[in-house]
PDB file of N, CA and C in Angstrom:
ATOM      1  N   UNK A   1      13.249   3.542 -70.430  1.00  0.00           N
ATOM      2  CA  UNK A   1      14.182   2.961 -69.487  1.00  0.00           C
ATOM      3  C   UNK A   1      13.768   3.290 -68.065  1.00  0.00           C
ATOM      4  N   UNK A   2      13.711   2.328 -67.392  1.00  0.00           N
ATOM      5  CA  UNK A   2      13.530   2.724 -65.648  1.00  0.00           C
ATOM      6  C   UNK A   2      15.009   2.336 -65.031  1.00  0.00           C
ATOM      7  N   UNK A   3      15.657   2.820 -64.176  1.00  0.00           N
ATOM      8  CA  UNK A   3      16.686   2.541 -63.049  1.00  0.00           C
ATOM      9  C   UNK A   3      16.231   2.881 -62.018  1.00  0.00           C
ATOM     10  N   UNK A   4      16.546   2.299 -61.046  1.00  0.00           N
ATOM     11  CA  UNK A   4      16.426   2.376 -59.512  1.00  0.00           C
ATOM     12  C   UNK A   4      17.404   1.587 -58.712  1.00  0.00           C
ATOM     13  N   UNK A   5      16.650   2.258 -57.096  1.00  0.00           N
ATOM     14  CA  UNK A   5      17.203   1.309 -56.069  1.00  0.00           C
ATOM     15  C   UNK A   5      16.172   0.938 -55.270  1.00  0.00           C
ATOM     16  N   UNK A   6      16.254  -0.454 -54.470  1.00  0.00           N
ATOM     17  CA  UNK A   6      15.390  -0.838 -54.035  1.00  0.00           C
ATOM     18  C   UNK A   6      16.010  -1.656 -52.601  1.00  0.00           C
ATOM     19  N   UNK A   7      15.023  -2.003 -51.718  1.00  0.00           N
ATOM     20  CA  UNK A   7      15.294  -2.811 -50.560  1.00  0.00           C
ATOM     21  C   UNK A   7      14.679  -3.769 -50.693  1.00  0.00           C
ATOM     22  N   UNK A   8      14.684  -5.080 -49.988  1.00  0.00           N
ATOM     23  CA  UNK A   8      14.164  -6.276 -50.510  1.00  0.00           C
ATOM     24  C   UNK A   8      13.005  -6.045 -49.324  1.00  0.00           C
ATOM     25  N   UNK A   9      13.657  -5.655 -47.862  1.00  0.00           N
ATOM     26  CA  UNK A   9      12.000  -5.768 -46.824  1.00  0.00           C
ATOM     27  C   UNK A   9      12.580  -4.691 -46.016  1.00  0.00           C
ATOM     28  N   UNK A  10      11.359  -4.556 -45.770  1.00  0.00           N
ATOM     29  CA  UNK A  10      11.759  -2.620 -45.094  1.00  0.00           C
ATOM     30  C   UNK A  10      12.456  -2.774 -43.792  1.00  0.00           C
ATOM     31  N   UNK A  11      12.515  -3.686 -43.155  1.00  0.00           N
ATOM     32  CA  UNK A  11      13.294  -3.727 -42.346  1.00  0.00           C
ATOM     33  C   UNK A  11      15.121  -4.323 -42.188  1.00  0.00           C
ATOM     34  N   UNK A  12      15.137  -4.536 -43.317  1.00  0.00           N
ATOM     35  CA  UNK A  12      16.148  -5.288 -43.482  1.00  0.00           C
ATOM     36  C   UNK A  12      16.996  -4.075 -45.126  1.00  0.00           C
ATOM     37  N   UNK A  13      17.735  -2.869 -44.147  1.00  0.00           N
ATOM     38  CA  UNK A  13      18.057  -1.858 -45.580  1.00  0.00           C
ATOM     39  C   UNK A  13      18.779  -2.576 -45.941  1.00  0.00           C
ATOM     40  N   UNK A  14      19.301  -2.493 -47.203  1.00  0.00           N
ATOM     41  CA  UNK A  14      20.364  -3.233 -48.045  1.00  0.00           C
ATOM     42  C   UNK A  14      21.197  -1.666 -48.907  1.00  0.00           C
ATOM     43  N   UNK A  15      22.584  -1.311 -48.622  1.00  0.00           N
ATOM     44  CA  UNK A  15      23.259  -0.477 -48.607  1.00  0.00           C
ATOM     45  C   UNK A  15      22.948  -0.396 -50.359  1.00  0.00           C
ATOM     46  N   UNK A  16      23.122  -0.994 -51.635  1.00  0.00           N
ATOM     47  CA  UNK A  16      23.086  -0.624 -52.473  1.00  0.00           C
ATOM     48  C   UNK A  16      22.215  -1.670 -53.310  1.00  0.00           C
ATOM     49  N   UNK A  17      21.711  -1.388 -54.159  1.00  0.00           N
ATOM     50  CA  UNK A  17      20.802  -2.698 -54.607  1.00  0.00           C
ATOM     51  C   UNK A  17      20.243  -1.859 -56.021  1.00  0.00           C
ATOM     52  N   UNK A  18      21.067  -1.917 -57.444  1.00  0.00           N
ATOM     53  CA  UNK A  18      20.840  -1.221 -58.213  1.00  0.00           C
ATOM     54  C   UNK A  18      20.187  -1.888 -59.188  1.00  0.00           C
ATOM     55  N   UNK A  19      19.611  -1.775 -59.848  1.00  0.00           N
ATOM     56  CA  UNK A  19      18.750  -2.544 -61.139  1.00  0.00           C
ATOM     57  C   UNK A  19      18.639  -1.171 -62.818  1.00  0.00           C
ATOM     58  N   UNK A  20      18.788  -1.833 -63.750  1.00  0.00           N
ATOM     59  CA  UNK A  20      18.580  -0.937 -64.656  1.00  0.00           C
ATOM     60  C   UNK A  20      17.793  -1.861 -65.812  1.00  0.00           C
ATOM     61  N   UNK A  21      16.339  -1.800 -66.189  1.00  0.00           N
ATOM     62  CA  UNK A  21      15.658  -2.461 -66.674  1.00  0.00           C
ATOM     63  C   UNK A  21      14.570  -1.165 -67.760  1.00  0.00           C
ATOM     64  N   UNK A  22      13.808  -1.647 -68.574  1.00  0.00           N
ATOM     65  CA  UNK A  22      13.115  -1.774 -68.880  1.00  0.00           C
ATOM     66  C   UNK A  22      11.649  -2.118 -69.026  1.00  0.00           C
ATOM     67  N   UNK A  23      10.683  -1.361 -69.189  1.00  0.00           N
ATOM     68  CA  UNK A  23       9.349  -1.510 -68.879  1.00  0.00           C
ATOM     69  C   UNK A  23       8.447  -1.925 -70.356  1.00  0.00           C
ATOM     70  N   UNK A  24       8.414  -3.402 -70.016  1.00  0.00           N
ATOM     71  CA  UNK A  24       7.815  -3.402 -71.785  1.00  0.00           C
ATOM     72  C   UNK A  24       5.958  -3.402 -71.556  1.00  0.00           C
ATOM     73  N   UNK A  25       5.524  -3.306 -72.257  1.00  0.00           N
ATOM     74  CA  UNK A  25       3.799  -2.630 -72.229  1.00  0.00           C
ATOM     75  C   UNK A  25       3.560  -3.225 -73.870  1.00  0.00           C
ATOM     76  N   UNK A  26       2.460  -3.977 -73.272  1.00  0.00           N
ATOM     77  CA  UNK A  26       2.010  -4.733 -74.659  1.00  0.00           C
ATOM     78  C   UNK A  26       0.608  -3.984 -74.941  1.00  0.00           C
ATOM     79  N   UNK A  27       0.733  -2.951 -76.193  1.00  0.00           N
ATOM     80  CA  UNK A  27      -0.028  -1.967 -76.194  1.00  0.00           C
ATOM     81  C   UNK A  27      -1.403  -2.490 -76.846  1.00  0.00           C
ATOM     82  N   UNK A  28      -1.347  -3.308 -77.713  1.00  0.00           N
ATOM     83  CA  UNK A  28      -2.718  -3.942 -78.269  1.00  0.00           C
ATOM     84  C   UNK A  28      -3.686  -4.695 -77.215  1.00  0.00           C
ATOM     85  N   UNK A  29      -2.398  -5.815 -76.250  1.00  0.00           N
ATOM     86  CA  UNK A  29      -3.117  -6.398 -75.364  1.00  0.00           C
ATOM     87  C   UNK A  29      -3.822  -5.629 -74.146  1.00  0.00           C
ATOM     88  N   UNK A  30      -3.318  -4.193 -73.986  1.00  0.00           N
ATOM     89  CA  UNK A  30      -4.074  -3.486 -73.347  1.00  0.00           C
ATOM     90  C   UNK A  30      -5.155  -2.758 -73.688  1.00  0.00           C
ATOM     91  N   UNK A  31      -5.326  -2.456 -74.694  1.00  0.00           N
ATOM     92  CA  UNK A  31      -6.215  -1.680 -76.031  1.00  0.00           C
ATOM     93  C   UNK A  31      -7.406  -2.501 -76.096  1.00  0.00           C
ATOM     94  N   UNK A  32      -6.935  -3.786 -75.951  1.00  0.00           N
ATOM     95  CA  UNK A  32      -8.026  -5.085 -76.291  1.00  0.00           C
ATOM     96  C   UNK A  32      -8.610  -5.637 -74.872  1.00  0.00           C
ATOM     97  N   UNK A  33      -8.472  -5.033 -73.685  1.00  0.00           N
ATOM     98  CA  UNK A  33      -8.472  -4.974 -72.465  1.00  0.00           C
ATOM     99  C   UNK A  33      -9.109  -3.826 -72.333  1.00  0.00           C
ATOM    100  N   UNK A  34      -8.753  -2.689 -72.621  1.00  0.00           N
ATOM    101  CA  UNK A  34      -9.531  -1.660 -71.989  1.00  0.00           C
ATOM    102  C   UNK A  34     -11.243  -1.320 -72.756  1.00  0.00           C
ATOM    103  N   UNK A  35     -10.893  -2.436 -73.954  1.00  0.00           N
ATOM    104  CA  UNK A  35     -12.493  -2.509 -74.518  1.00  0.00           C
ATOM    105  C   UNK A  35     -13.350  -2.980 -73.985  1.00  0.00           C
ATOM    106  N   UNK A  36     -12.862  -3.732 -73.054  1.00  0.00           N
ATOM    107  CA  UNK A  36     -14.062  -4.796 -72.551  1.00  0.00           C
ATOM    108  C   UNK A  36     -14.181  -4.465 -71.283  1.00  0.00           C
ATOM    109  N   UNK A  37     -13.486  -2.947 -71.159  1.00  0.00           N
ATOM    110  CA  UNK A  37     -14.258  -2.818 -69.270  1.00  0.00           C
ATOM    111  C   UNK A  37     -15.559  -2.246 -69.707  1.00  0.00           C
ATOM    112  N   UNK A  38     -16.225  -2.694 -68.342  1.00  0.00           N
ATOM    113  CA  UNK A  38     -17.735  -2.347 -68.748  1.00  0.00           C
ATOM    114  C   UNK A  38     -17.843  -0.835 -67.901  1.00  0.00           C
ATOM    115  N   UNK A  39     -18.633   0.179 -67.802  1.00  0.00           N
ATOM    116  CA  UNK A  39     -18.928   1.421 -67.487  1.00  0.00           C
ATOM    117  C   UNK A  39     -19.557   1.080 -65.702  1.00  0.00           C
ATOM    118  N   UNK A  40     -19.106   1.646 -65.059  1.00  0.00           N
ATOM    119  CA  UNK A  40     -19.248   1.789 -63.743  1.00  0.00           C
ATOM    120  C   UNK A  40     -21.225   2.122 -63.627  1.00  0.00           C
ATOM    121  N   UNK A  41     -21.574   1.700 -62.831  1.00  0.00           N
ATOM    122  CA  UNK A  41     -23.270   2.224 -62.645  1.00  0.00           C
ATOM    123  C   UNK A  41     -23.291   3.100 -62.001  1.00  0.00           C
ATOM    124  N   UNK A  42     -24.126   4.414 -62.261  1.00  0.00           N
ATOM    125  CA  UNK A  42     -24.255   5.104 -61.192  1.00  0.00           C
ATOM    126  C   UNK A  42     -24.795   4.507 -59.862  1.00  0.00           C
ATOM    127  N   UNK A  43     -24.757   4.646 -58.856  1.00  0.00           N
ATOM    128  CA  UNK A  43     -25.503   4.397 -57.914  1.00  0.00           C
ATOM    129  C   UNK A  43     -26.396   5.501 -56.956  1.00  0.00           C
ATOM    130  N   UNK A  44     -25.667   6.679 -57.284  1.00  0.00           N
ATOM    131  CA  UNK A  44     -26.284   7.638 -56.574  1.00  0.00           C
ATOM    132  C   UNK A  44     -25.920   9.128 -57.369  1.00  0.00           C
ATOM    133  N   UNK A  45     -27.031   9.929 -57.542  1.00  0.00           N
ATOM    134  CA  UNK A  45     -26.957  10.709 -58.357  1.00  0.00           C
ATOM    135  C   UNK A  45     -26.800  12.543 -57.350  1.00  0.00           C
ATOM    136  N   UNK A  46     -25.985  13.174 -57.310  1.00  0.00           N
ATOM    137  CA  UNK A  46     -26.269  14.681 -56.357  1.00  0.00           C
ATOM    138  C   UNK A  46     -26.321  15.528 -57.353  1.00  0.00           C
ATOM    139  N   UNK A  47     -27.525  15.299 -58.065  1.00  0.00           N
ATOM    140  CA  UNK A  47     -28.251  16.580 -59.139  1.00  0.00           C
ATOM    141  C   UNK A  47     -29.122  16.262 -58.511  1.00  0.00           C
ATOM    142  N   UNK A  48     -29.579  17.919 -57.880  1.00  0.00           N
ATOM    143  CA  UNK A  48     -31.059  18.081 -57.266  1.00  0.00           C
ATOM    144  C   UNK A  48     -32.280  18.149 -58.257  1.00  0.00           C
ATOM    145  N   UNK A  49     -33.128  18.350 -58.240  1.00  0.00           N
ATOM    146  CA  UNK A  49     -34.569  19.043 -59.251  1.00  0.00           C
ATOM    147  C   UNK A  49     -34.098  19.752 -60.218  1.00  0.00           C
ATOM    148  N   UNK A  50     -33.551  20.968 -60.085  1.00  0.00           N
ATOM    149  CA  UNK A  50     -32.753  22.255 -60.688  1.00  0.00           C
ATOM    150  C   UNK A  50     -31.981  22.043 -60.944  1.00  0.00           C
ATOM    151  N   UNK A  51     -31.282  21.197 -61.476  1.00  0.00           N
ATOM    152  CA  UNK A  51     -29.911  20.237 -61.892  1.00  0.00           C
ATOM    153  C   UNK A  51     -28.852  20.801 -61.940  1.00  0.00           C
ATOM    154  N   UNK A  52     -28.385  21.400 -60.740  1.00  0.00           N
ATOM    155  CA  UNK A  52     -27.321  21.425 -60.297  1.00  0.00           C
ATOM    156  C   UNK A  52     -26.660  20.321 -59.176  1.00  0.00           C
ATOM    157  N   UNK A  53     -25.788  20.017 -59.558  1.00  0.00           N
ATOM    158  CA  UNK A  53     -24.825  19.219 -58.422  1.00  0.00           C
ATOM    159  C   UNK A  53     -24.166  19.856 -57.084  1.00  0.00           C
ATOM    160  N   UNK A  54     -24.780  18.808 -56.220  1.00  0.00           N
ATOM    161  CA  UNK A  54     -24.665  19.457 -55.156  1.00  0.00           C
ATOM    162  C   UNK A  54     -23.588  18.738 -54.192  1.00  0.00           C
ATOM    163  N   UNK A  55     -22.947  17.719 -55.024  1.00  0.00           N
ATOM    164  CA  UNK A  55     -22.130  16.602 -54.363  1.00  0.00           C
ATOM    165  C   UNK A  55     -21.059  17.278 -53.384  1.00  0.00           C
ATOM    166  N   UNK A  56     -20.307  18.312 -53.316  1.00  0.00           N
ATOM    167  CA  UNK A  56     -19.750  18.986 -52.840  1.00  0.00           C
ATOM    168  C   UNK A  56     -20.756  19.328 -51.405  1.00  0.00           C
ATOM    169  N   UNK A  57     -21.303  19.809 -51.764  1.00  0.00           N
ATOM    170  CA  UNK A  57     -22.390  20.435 -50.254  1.00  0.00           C
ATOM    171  C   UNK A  57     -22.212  19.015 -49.575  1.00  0.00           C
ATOM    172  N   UNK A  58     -23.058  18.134 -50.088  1.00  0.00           N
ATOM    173  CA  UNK A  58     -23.240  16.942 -49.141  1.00  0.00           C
ATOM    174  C   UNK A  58     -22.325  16.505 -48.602  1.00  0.00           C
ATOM    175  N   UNK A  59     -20.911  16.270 -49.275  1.00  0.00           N
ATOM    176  CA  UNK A  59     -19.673  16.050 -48.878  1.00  0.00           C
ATOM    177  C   UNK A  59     -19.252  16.926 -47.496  1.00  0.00           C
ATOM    178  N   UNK A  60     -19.709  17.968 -48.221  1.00  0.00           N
ATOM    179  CA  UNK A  60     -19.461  18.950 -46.661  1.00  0.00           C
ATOM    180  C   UNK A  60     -20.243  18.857 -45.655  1.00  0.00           C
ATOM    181  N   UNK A  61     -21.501  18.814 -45.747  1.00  0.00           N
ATOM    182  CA  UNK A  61     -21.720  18.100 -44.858  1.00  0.00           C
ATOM    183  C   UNK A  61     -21.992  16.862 -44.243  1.00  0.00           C
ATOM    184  N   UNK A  62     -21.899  15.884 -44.955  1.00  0.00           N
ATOM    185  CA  UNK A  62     -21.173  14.452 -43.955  1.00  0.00           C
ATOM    186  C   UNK A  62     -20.207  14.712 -43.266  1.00  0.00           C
ATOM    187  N   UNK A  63     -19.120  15.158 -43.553  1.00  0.00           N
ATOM    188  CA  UNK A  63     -17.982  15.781 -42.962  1.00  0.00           C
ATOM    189  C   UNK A  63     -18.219  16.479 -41.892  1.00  0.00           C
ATOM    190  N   UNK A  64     -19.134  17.324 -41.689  1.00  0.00           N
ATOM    191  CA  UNK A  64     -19.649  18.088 -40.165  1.00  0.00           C
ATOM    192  C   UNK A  64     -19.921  17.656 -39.783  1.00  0.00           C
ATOM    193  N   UNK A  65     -21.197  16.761 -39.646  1.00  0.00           N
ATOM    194  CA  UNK A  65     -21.787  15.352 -39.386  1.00  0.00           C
ATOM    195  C   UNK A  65     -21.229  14.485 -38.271  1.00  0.00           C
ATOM    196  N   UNK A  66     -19.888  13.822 -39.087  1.00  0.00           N
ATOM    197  CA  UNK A  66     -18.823  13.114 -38.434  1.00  0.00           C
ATOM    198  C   UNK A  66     -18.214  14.047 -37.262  1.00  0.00           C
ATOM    199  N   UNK A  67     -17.961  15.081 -38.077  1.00  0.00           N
ATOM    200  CA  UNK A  67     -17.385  15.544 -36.847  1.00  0.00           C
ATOM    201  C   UNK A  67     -18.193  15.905 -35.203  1.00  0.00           C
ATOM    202  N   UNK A  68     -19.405  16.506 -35.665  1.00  0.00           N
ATOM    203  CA  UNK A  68     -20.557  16.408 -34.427  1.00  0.00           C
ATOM    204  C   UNK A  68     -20.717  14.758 -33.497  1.00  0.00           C
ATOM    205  N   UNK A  69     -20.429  13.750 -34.572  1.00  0.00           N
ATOM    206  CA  UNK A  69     -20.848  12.431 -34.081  1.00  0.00           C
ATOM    207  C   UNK A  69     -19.227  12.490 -33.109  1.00  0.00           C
ATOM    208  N   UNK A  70     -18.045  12.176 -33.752  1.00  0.00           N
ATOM    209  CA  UNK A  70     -17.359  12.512 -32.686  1.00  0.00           C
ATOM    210  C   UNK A  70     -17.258  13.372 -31.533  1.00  0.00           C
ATOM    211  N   UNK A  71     -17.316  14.323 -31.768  1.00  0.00           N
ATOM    212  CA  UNK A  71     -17.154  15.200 -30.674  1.00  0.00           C
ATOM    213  C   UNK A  71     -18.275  14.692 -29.442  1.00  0.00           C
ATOM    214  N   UNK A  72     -19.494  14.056 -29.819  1.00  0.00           N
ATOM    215  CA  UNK A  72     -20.353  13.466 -29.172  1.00  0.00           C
ATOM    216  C   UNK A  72     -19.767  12.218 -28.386  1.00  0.00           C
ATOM    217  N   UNK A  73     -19.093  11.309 -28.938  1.00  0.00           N
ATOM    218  CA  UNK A  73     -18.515  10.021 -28.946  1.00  0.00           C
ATOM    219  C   UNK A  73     -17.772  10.500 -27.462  1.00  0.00           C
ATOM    220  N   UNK A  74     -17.104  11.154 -28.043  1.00  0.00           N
ATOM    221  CA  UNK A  74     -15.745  11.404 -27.162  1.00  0.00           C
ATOM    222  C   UNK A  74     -16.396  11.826 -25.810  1.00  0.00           C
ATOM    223  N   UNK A  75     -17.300  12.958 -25.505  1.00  0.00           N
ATOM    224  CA  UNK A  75     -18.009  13.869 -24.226  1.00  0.00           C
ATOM    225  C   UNK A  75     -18.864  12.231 -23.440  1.00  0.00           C
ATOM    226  N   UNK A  76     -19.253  11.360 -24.217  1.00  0.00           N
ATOM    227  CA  UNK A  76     -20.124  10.577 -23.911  1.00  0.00           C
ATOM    228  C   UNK A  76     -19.177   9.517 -23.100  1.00  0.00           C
ATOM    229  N   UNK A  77     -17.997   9.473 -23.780  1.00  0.00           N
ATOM    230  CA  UNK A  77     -17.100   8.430 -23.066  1.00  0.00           C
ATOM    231  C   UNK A  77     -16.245   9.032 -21.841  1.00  0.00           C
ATOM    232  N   UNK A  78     -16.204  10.823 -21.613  1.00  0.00           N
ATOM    233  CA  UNK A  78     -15.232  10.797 -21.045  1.00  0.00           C
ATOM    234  C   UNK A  78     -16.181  10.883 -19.290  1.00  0.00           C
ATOM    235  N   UNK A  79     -17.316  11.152 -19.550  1.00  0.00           N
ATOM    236  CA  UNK A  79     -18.708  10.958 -18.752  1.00  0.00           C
ATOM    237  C   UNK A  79     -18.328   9.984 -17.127  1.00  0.00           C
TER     238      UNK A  79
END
């Protein structure tokens, strides 16, 4: 069972707006759906030589990265 309340547009509140419904889920037709997704490709792999993953590091640093490129951005514009 789901119940709620809802507004029709966010600007427009509506003081009470109750619904009490049901969530039906057609479990085969999803079953028979989730067979036929196909597997994502890798595209990019962060196992170095020594096969450890390093996806985290890199993450961290793109993230510094950006932040150097801004901080650059910003000194360059206020110039």
């Amino acid at each position: 069972m789901f119940v709620g309340s809802v507004s029709d547009n966010f600007d427009e509140r509506i003081e009470q707006k109750i619904f009490h419904a049901e969530i039906v889920v057609d479990n085969e037709k999803v079953a028979a759906e989730t067979k036929a997704y196909q597997k994502i490709p890798q595209i990019l792999s962060f196992v170095d030589e020594q096969g450890e993953d390093k996806m985290k590091q890199e993450i961290e640093s793109n993230y510094r990265q950006i932040k150097i490129d801004i901080v650059n951005i910003i000194e360059s514009e206020m110039e």
